[in-house]
N, C-alpha and C. Protein backbone atom coordinates (compact mmCIF):
# COMPACT_ATOMS: atom_id res chain seq x y z
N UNK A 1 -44.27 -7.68 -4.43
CA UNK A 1 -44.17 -8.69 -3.40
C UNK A 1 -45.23 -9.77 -3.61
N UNK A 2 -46.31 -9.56 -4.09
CA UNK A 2 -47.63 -10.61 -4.12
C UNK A 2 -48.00 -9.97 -5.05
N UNK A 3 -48.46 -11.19 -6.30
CA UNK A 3 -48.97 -10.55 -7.45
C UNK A 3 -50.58 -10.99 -7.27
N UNK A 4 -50.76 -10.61 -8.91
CA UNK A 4 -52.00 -10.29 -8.74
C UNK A 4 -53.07 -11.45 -8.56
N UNK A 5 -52.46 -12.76 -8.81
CA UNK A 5 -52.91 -14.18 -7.82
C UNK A 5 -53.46 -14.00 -6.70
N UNK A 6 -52.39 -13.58 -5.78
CA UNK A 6 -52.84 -13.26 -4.51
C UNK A 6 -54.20 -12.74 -4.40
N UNK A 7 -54.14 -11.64 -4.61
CA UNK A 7 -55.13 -10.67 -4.31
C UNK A 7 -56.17 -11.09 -5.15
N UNK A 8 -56.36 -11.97 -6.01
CA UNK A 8 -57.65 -12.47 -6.84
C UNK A 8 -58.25 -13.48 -5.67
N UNK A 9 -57.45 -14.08 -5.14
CA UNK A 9 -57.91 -15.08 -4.29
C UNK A 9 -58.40 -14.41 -2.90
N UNK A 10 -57.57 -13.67 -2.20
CA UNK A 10 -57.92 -12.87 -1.05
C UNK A 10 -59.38 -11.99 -1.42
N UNK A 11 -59.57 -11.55 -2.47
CA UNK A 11 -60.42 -10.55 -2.91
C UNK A 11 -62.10 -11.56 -3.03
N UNK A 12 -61.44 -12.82 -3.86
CA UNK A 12 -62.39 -13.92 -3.90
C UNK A 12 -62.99 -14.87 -2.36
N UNK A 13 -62.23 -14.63 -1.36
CA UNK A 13 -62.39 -15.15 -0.25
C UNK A 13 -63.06 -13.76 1.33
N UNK A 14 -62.88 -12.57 0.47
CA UNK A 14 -63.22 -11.81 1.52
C UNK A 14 -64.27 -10.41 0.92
N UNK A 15 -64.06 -10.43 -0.31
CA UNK A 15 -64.75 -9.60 -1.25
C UNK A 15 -64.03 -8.05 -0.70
N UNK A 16 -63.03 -8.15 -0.31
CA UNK A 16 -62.41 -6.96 -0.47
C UNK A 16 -61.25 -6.96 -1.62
N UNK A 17 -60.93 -5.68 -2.07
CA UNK A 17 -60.40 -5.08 -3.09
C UNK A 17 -59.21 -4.49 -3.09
N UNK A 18 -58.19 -5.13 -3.85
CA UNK A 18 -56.29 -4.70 -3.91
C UNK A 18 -56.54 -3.70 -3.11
N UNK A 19 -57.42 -2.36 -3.52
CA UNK A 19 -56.85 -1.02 -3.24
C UNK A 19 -57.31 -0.81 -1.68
N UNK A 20 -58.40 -1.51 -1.00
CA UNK A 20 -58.66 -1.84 0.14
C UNK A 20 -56.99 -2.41 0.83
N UNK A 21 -56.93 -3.34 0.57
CA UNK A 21 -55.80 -4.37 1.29
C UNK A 21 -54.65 -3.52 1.47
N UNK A 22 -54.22 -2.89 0.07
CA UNK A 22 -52.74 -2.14 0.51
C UNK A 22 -53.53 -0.91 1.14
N UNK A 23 -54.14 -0.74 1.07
CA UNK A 23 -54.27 0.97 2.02
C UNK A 23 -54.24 0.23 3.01
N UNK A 24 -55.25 -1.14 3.84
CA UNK A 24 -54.55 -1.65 5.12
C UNK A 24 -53.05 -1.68 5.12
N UNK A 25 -52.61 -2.19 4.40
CA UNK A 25 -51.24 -3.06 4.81
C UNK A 25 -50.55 -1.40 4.84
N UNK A 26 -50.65 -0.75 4.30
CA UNK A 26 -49.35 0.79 4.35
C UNK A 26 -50.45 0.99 5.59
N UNK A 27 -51.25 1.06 6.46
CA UNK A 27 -51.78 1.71 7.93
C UNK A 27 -50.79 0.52 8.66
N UNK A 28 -50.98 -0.51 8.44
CA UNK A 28 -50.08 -1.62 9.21
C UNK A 28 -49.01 -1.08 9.17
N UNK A 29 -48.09 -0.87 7.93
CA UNK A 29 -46.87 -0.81 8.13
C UNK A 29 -46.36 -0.14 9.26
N UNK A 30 -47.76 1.30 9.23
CA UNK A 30 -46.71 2.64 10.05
C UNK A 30 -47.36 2.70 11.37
N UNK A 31 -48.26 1.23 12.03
CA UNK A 31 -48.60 1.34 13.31
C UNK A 31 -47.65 0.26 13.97
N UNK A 32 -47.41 0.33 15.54
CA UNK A 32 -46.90 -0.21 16.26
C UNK A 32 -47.32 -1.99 16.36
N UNK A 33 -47.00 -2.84 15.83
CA UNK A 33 -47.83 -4.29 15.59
C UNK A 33 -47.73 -4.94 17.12
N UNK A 34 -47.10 -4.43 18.17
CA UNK A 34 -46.82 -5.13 19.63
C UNK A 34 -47.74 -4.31 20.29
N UNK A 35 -48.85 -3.32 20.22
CA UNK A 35 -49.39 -2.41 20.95
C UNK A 35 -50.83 -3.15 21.03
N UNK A 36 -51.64 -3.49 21.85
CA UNK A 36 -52.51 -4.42 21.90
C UNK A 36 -53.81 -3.47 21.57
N UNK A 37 -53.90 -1.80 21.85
CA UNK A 37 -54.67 -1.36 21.60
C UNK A 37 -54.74 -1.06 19.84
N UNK A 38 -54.08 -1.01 19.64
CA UNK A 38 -53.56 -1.07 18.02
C UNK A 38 -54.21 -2.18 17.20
N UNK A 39 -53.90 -3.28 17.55
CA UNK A 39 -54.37 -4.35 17.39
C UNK A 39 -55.79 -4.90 16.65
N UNK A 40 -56.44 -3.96 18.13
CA UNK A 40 -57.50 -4.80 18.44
C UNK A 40 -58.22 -3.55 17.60
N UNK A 41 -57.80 -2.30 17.42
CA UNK A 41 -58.68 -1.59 16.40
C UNK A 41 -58.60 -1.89 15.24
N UNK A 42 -57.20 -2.42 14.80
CA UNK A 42 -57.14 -3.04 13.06
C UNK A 42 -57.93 -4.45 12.86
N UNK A 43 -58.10 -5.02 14.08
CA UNK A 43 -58.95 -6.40 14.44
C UNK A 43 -60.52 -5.65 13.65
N UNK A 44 -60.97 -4.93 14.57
CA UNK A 44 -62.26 -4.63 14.04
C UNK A 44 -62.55 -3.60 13.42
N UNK A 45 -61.71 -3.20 12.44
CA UNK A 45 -61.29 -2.38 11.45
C UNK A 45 -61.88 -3.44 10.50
N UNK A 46 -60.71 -4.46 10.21
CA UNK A 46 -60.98 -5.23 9.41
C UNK A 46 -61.78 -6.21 9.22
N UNK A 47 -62.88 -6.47 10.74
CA UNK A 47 -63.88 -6.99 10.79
C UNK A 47 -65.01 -6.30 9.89
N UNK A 48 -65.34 -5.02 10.18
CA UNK A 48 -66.16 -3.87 9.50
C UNK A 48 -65.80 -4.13 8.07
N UNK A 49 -64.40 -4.18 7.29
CA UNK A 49 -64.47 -3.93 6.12
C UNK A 49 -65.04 -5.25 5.21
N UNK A 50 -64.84 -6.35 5.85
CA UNK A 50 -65.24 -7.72 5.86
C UNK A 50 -66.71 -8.03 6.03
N UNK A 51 -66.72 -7.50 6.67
CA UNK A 51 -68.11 -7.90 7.08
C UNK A 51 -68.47 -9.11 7.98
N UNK A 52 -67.85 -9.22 8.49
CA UNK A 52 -67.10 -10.71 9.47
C UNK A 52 -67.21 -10.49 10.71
N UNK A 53 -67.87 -10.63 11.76
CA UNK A 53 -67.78 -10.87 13.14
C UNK A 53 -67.15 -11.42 13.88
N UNK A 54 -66.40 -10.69 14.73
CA UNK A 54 -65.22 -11.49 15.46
C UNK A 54 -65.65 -11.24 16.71
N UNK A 55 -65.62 -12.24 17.34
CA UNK A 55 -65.91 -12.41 18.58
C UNK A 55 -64.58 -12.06 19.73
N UNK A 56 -64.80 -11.51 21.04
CA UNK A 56 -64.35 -10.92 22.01
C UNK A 56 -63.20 -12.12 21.80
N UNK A 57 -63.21 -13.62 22.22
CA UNK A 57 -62.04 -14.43 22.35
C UNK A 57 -61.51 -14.56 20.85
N UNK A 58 -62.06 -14.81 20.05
CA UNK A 58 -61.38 -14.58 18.71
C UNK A 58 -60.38 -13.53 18.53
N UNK A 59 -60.97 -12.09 19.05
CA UNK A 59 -59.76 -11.10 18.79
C UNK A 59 -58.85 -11.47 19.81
N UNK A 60 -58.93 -11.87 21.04
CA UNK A 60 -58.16 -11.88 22.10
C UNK A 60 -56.86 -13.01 21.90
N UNK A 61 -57.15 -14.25 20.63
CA UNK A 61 -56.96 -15.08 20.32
C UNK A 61 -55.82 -14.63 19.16
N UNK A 62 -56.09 -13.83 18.30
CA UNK A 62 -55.82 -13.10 17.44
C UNK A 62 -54.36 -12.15 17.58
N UNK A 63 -54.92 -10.96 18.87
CA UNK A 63 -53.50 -10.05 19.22
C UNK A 63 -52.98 -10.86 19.77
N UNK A 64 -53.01 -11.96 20.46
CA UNK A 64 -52.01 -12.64 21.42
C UNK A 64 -50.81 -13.36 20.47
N UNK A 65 -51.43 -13.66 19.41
CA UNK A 65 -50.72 -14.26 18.43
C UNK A 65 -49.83 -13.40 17.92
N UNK A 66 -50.16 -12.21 17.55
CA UNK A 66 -49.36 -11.52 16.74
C UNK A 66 -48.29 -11.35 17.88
N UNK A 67 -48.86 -10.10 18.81
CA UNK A 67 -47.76 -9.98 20.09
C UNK A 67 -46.89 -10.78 20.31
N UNK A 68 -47.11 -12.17 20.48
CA UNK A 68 -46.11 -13.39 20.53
C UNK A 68 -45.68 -13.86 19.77
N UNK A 69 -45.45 -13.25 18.44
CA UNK A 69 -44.95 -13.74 17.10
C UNK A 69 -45.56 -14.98 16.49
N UNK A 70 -46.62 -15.82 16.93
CA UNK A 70 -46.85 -16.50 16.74
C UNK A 70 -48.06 -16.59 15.33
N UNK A 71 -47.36 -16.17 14.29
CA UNK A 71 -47.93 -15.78 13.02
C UNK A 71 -47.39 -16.45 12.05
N UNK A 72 -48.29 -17.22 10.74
CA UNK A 72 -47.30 -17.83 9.76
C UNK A 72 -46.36 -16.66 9.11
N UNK A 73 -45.87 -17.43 8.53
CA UNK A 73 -44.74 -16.35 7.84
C UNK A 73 -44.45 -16.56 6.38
N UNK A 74 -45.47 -17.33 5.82
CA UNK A 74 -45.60 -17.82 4.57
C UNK A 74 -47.32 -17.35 4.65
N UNK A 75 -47.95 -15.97 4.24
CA UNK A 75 -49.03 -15.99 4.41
C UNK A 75 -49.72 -16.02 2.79
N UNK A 76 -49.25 -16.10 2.10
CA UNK A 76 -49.92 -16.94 0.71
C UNK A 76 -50.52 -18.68 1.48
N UNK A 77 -49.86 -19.24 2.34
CA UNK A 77 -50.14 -20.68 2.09
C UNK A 77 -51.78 -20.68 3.17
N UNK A 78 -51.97 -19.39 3.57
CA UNK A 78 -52.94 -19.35 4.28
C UNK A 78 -54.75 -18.96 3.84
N UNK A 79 -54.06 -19.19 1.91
CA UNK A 79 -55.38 -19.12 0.79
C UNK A 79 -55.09 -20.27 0.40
C-alpha cells in the first residue's frame, strides 16, 4: 500500500521506524476508530512514541476529527 518512500519520509519527520508504524497501524486496524476512549489512548500512545506533546485541546481537536470523518484521505499528501 505505501512504499518504502513513505515511510523514509514519515520515519525522517518523526524518527519513528516502519516496524513501529505498522505494529500501530495493525493495533488501529483491530480497534474501534469512533470510540473516543480509544482514541485518545492511541493519541497519547503515539505522543509517547514520538516524543511529541499534545496538548488537552490538541487531542480533543484531533478525536473530534476522526469521529466526524473529518480526516484527509490522501494521507501521503500530508508529508
Amino acid at each position: 500500500m505505501f512504499g518504502d518512500n513513505f515511510f523514509k519520509k514519515v520515519e525522517k519527520k518523526t524518527n519513528v521506524n516502519k516496524d513501529t508504524i505498522m505494529s500501530l497501524a495493525k493495533k488501529l486496524q483491530n480497534s474501534n476508530m469512533k470510540d473516543e476512549k480509544v482514541l485518545r489512548d492511541m493519541v497519547q500512545e503515539i505522543s509517547a512514541i514520538t516524543g511529541k506533546e499534545v496538548s488537552k485541546e490538541k487531542e480533543d481537536k484531533i478525536v473530534n476529527a476522526i469521529v466526524q470523518d473529518n480526516v484527509p484521505k490522501d494521507i501521503d499528501k500530508m508529508f
